[in-house]
N, C-alpha and C. Protein backbone atom coordinates (compact mmCIF):
# COMPACT_ATOMS: atom_id res chain seq x y z
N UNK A 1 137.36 125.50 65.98
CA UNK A 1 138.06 125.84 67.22
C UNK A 1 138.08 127.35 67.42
N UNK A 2 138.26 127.87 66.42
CA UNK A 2 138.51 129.41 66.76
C UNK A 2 137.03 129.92 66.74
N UNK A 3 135.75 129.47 66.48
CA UNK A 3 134.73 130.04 66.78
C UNK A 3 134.48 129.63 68.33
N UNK A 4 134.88 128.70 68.51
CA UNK A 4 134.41 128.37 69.98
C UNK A 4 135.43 129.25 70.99
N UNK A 5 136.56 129.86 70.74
CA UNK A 5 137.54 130.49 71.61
C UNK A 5 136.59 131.67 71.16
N UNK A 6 136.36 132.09 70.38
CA UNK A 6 135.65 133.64 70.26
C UNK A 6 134.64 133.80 71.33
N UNK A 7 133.30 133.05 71.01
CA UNK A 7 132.46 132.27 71.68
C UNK A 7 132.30 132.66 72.99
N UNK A 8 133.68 131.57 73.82
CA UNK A 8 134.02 132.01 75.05
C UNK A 8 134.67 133.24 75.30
N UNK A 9 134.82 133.78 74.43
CA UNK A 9 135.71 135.24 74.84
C UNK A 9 134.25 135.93 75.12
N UNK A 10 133.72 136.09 74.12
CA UNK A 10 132.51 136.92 74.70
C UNK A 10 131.61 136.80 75.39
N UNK A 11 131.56 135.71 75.89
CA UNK A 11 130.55 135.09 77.24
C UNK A 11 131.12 135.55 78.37
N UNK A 12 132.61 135.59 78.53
CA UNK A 12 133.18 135.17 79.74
C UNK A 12 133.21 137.03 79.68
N UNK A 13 133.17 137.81 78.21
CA UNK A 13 133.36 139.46 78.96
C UNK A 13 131.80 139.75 79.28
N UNK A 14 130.81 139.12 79.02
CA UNK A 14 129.65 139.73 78.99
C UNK A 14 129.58 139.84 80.91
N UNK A 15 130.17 138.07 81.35
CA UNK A 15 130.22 137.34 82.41
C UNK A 15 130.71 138.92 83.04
N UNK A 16 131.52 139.37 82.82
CA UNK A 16 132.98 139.95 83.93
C UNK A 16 131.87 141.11 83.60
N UNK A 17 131.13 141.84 82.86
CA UNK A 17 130.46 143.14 82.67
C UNK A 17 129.58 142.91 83.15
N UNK A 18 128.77 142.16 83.34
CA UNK A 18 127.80 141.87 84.31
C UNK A 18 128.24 141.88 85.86
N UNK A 19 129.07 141.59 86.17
CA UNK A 19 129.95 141.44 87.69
C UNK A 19 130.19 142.79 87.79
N UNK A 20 130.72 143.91 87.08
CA UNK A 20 131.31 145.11 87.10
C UNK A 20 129.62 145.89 87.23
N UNK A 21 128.79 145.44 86.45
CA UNK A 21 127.56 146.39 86.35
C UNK A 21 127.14 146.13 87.78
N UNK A 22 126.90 144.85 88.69
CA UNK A 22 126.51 144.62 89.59
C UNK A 22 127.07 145.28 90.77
N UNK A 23 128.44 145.12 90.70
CA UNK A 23 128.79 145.92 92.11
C UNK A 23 128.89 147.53 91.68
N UNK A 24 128.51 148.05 90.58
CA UNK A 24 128.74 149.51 90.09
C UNK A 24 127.20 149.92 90.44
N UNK A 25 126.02 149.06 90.59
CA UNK A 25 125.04 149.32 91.04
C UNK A 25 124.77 149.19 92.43
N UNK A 26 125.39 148.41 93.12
CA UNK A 26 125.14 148.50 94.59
C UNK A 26 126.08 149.28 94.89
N UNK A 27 127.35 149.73 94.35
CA UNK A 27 127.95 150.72 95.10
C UNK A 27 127.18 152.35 94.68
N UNK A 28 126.40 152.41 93.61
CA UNK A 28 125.52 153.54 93.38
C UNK A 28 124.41 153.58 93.95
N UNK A 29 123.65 152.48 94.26
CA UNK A 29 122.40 152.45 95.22
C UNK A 29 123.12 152.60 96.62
N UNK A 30 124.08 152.47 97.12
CA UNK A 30 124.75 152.40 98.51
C UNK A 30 124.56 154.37 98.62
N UNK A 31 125.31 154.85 97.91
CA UNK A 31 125.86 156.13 97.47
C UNK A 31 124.25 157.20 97.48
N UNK A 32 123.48 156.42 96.44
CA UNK A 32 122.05 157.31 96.77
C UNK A 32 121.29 157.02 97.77
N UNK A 33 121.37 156.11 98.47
CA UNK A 33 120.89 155.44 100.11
C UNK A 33 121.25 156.77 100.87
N UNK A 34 122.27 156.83 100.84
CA UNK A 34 123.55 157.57 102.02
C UNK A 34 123.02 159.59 101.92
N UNK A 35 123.16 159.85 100.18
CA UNK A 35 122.51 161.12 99.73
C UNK A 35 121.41 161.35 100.27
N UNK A 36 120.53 160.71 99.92
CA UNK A 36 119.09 160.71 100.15
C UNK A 36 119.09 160.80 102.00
N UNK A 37 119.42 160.65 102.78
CA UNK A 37 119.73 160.11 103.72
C UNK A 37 120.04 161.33 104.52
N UNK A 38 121.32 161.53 103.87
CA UNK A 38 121.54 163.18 104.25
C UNK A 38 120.86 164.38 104.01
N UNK A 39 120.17 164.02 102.73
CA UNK A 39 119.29 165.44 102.15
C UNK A 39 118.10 165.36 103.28
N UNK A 40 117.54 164.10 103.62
CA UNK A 40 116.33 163.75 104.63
C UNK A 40 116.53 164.66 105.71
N UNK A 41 117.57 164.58 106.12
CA UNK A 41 118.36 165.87 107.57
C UNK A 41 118.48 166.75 107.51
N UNK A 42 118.95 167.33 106.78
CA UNK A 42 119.02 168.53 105.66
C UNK A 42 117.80 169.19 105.73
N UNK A 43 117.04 168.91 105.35
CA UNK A 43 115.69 169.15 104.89
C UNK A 43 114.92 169.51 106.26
N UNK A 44 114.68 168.56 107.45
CA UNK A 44 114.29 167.94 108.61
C UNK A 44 114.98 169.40 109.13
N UNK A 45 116.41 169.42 109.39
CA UNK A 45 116.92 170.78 110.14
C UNK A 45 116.50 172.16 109.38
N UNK A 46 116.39 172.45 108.68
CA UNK A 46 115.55 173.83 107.71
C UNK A 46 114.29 173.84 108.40
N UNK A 47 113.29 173.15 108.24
CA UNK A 47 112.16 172.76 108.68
C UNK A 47 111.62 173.31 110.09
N UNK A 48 113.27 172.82 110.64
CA UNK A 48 112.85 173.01 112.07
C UNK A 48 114.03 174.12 112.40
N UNK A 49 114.59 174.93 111.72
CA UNK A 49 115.03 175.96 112.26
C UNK A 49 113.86 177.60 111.55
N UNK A 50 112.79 177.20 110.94
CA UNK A 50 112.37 177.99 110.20
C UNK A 50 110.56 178.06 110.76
N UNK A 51 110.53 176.78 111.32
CA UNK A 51 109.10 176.50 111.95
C UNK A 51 109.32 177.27 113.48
């Protein structure tokens, strides 16, 4: 019994760290979307205040 409660203890944290890695990656791919995004403008206005 107590190997099987262990068992599930560590499935169910791998479970919940996997859920945490997932939205910690789309909220970091959201985040470098958005950067990237801005640096693109950034970049685009230099460009064209210098051309």
């Amino acid at each position: 019994m107590q190997v099987d409660s262990l068992n599930f203890r560590i499935t169910t944290a791998s479970k919940v760290k996997n859920v945490e890695h997932i939205l910690f990656y789309r909220q970091h791919t959201l985040y470098l979307g958005i950067s990237m995004d801005v640096n693109k403008s950034r970049n685009n206005n230099l460009l064209t205040k210098f051309s």
